[in-house]
N, C-alpha and C. Protein backbone atom coordinates (compact mmCIF):
# COMPACT_ATOMS: atom_id res chain seq x y z
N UNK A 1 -14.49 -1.71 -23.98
CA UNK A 1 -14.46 -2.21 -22.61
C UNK A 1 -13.07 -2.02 -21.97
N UNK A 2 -11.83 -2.23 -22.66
CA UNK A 2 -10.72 -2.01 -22.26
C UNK A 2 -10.32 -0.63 -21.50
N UNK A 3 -11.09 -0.20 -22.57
CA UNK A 3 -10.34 1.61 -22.12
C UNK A 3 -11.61 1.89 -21.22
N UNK A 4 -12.49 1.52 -20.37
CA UNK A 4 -13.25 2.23 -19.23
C UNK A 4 -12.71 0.98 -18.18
N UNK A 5 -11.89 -0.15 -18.20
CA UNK A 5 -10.92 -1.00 -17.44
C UNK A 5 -10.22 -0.07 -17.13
N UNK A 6 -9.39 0.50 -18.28
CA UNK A 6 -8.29 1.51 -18.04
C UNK A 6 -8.60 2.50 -16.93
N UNK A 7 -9.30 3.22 -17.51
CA UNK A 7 -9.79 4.57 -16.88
C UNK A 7 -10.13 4.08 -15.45
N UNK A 8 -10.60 2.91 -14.71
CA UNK A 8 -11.47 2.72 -13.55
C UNK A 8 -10.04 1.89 -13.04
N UNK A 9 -9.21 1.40 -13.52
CA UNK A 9 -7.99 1.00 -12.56
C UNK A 9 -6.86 2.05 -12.74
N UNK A 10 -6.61 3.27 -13.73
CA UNK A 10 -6.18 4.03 -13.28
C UNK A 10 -6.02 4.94 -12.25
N UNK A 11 -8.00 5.61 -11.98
CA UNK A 11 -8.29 5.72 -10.75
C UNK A 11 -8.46 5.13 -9.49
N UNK A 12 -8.33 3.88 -9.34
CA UNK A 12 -7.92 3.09 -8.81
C UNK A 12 -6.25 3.50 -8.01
N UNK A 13 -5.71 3.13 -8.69
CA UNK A 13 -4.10 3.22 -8.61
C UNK A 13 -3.60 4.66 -8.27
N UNK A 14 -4.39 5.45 -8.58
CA UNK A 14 -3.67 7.04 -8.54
C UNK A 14 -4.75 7.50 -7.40
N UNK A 15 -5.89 6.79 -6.78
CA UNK A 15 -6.72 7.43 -5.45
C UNK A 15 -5.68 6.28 -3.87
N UNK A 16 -5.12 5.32 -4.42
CA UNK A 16 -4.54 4.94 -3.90
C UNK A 16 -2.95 5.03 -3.31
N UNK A 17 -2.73 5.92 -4.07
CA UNK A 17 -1.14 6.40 -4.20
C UNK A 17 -0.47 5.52 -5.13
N UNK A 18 -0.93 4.00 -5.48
CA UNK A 18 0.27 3.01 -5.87
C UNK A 18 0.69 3.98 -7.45
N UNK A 19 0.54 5.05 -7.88
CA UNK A 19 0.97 5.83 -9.02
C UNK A 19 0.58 7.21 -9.16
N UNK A 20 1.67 7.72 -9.93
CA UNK A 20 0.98 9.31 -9.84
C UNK A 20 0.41 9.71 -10.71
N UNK A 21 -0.32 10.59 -10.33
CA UNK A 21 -1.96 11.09 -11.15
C UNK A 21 -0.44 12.12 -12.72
N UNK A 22 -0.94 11.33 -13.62
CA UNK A 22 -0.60 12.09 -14.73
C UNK A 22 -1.30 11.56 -16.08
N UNK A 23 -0.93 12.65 -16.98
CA UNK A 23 -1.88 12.23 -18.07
C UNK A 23 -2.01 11.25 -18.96
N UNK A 24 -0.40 10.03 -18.76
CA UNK A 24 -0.07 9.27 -19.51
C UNK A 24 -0.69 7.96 -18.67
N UNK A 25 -1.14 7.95 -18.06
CA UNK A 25 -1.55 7.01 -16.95
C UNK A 25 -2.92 5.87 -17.19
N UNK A 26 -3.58 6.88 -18.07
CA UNK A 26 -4.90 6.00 -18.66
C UNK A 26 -4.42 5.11 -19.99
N UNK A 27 -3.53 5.90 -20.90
CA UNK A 27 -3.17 5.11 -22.22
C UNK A 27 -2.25 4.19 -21.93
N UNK A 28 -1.29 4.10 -20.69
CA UNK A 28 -0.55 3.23 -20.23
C UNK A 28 -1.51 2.26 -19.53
N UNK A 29 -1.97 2.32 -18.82
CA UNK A 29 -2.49 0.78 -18.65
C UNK A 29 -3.50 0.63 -19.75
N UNK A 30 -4.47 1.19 -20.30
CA UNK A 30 -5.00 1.17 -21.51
C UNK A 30 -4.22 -0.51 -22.32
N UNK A 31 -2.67 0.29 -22.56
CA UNK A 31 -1.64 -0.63 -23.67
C UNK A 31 -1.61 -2.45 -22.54
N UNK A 32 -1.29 -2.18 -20.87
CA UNK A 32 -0.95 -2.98 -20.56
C UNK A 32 -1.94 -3.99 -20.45
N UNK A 33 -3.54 -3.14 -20.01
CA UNK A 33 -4.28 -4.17 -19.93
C UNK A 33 -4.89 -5.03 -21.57
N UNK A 34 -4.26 -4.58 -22.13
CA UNK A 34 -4.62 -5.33 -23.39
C UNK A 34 -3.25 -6.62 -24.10
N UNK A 35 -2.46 -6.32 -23.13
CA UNK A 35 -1.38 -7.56 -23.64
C UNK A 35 -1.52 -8.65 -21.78
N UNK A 36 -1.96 -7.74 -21.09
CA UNK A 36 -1.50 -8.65 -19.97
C UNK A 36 -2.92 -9.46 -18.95
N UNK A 37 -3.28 -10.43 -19.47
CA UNK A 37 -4.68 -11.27 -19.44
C UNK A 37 -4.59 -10.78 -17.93
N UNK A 38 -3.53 -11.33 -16.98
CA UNK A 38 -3.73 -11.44 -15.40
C UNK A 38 -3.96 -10.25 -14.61
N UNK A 39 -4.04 -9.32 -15.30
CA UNK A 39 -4.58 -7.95 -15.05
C UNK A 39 -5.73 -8.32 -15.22
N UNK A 40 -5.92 -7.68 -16.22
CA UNK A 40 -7.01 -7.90 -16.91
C UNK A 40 -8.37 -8.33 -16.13
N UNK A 41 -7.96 -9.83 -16.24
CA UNK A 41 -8.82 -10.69 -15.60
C UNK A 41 -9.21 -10.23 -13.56
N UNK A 42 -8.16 -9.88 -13.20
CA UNK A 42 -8.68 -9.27 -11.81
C UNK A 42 -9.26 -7.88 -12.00
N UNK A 43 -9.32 -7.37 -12.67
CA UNK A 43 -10.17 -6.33 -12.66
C UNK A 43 -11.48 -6.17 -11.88
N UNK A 44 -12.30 -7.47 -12.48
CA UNK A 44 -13.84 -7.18 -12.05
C UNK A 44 -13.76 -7.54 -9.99
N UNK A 45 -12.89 -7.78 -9.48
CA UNK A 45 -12.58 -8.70 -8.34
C UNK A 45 -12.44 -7.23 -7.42
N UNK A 46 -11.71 -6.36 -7.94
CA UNK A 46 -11.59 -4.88 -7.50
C UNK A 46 -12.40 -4.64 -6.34
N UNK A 47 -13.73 -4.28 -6.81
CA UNK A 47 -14.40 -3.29 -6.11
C UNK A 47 -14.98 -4.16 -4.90
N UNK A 48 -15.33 -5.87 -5.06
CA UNK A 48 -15.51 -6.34 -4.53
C UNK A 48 -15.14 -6.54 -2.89
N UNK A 49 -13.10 -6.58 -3.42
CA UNK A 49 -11.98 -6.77 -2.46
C UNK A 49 -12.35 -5.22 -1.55
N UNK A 50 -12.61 -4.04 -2.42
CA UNK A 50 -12.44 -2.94 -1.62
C UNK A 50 -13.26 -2.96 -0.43
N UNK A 51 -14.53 -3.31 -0.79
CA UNK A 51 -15.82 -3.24 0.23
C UNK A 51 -15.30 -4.13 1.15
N UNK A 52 -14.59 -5.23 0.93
CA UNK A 52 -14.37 -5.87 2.32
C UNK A 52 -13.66 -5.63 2.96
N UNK A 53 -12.62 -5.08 2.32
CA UNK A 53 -11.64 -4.14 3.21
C UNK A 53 -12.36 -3.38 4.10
N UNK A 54 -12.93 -2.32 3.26
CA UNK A 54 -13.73 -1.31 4.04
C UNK A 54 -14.78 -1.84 5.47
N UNK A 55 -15.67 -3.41 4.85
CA UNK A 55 -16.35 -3.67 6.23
C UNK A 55 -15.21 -4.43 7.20
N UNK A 56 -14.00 -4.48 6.59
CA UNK A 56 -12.93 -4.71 8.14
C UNK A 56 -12.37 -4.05 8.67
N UNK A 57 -12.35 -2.07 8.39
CA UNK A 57 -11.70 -1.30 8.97
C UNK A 57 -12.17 -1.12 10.28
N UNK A 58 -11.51 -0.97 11.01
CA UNK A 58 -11.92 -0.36 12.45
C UNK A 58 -10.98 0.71 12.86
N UNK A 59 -10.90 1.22 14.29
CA UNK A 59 -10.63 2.42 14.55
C UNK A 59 -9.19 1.70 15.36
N UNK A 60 -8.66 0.59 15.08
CA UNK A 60 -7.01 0.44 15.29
C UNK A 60 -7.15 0.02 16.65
N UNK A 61 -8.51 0.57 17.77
CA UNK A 61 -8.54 0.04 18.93
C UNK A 61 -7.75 -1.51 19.50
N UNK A 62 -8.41 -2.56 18.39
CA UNK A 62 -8.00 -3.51 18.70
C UNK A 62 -6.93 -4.28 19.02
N UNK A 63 -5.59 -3.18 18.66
CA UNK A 63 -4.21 -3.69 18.42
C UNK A 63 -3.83 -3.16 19.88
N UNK A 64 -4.37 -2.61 20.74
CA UNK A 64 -4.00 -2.44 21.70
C UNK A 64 -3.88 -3.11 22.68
N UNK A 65 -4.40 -4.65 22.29
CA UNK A 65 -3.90 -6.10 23.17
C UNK A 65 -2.52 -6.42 22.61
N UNK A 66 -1.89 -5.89 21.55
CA UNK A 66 -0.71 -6.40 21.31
C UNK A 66 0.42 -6.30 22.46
N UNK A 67 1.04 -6.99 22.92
CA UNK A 67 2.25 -6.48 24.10
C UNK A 67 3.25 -7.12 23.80
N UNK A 68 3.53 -7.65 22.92
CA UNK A 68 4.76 -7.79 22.27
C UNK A 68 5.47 -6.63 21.34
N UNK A 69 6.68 -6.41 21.85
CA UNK A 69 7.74 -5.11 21.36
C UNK A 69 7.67 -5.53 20.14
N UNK A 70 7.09 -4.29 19.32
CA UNK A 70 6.84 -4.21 17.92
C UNK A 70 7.18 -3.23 17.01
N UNK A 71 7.91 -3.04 15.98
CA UNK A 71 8.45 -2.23 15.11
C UNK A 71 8.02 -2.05 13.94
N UNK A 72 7.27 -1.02 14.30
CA UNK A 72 6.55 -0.92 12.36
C UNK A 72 7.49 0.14 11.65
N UNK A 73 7.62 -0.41 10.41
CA UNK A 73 8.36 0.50 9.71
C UNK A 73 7.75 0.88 8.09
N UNK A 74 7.96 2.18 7.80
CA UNK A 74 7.04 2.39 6.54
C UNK A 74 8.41 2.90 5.67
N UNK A 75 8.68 2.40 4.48
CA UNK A 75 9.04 3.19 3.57
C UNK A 75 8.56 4.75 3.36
N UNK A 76 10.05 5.61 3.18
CA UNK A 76 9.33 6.70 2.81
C UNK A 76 8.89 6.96 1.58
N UNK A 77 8.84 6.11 0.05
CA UNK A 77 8.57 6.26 -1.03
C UNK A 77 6.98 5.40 -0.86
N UNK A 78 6.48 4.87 0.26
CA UNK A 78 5.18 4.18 0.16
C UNK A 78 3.84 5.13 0.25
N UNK A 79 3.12 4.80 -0.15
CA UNK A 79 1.68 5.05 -0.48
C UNK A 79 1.40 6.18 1.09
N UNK A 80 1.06 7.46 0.73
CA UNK A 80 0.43 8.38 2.39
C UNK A 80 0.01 7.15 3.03
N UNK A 81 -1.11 6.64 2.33
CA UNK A 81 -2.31 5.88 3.66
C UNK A 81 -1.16 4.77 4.49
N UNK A 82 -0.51 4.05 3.65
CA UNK A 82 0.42 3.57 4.71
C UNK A 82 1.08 4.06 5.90
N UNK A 83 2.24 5.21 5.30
CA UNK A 83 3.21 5.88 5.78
C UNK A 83 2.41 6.40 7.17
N UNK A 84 0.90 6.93 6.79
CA UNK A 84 0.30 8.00 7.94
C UNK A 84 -0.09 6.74 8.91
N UNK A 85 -0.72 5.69 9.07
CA UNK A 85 -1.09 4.88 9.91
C UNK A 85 -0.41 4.26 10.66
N UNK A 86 1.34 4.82 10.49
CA UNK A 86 2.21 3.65 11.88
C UNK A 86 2.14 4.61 12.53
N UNK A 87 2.06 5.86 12.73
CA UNK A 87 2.17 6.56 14.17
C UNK A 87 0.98 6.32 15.21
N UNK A 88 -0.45 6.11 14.27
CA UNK A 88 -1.31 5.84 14.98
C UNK A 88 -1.86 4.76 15.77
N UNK A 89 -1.00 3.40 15.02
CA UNK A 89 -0.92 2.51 15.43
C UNK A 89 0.24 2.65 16.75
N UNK A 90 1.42 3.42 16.43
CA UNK A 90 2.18 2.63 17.45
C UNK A 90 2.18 3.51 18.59
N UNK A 91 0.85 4.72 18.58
CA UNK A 91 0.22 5.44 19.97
C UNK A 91 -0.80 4.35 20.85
N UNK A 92 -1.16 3.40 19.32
CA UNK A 92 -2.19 2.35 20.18
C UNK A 92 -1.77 1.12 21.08
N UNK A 93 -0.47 1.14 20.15
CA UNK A 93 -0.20 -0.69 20.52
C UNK A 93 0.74 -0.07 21.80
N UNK A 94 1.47 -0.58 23.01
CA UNK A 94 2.00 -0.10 24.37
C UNK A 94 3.23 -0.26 24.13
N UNK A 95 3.91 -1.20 23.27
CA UNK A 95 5.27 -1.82 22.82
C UNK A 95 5.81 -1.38 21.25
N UNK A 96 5.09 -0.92 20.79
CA UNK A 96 5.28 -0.38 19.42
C UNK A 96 5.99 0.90 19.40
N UNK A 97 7.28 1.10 18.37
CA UNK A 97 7.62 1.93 17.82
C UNK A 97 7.62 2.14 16.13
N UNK A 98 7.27 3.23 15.78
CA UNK A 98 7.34 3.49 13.86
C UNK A 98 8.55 4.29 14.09
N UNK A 99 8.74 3.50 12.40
CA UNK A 99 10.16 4.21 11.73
C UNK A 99 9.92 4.34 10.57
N UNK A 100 10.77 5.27 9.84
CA UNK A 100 10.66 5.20 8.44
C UNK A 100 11.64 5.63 8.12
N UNK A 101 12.07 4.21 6.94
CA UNK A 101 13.06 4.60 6.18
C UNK A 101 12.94 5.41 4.59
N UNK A 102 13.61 6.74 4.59
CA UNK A 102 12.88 7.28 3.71
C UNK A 102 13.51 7.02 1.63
N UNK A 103 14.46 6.16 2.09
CA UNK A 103 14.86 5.80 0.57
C UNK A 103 13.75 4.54 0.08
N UNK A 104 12.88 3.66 0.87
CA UNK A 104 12.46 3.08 0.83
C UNK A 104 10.99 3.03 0.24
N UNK A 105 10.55 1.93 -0.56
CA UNK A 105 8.95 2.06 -0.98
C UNK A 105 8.30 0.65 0.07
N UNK A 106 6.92 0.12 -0.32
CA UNK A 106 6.19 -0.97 0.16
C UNK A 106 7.23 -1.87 0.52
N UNK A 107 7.96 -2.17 -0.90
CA UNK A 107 8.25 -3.37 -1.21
C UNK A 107 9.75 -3.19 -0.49
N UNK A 108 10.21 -2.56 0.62
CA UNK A 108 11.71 -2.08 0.99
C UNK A 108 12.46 -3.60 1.70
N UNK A 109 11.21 -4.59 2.29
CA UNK A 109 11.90 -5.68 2.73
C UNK A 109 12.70 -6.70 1.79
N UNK A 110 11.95 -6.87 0.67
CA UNK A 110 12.18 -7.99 -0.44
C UNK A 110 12.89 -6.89 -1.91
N UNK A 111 12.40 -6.14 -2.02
CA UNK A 111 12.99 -5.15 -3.53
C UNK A 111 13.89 -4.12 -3.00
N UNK A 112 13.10 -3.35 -2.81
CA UNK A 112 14.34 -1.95 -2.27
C UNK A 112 14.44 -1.77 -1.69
N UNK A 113 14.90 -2.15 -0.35
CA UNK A 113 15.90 -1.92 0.30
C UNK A 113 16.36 -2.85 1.13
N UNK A 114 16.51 -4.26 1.26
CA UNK A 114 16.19 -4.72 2.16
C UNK A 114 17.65 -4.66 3.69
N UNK A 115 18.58 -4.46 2.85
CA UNK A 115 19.98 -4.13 3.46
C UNK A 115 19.29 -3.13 4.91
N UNK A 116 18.89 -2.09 4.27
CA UNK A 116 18.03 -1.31 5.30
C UNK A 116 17.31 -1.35 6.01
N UNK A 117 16.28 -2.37 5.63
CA UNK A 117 15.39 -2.46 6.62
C UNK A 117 15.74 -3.61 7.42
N UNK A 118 17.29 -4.38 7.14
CA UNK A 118 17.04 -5.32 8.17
C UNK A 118 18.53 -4.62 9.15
N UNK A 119 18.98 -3.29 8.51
CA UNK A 119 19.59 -2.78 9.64
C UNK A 119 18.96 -1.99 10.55
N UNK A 120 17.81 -1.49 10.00
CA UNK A 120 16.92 -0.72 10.89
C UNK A 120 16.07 -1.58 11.91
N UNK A 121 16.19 -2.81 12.06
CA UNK A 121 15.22 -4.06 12.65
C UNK A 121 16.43 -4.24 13.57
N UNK A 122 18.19 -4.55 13.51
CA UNK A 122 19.03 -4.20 14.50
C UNK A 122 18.96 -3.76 15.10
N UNK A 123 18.69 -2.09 14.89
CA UNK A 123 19.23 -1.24 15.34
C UNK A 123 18.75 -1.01 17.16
């Protein structure tokens, strides 16, 4: 059971960008999900979370009531699907500009980088 966990949150993780597609990728979480319960245990929660995501996507229309001056900013080490969706958003929203800082991943406010992204929020 572990190793088709493995295999189905590897693909997971590597259709998502959060890792890159390589061959060590299944025996590595393979090892992790077998020492680390809190993995583990969200596993089955997965596919669930995805579908609802999916029945909340819409076509971004909606952000176009936003009118407050807004600054989206994407790491450039973050996931495509992120990185690609602030331009489209900030064609939608009337006050919005995207930036990207490209030393930066997801996590650039709180882990890496945050020096940066709160000079780029100055600027």
């Amino acid at each position: 059971r572990t190793g088709r966990n493995a295999r189905d949150y590897a693909l997971f993780l590597t259709t998502m960008e959060f890792m890159p597609r390589t061959p060590i990728a299944v025996p590595l979480l393979w090892a992790l999900l077998r020492v680390n319960r809190d993995i583990r245990a969200a596993l089955p929660t997965i596919e669930t979370e995805l579908r609802q995501i999916a029945a909340l996507d819409s076509d971004g229309s909606r952000y176009a009531d936003v009118t407050t001056p807004t600054l989206l900013i994407a790491g450039g080490k973050s996931p495509g699907y992120l990185r690609d969706v602030l331009p489209v958003l900030a064609a939608i929203m009337p006050y919005a500009k995207a930036i990207s800082i490209p030393e930066c991943d997801h996590n650039g406010p709180d882990l890496s980088g945050p020096r940066k992204v709160a000079a780029a929020i100055r600027a």
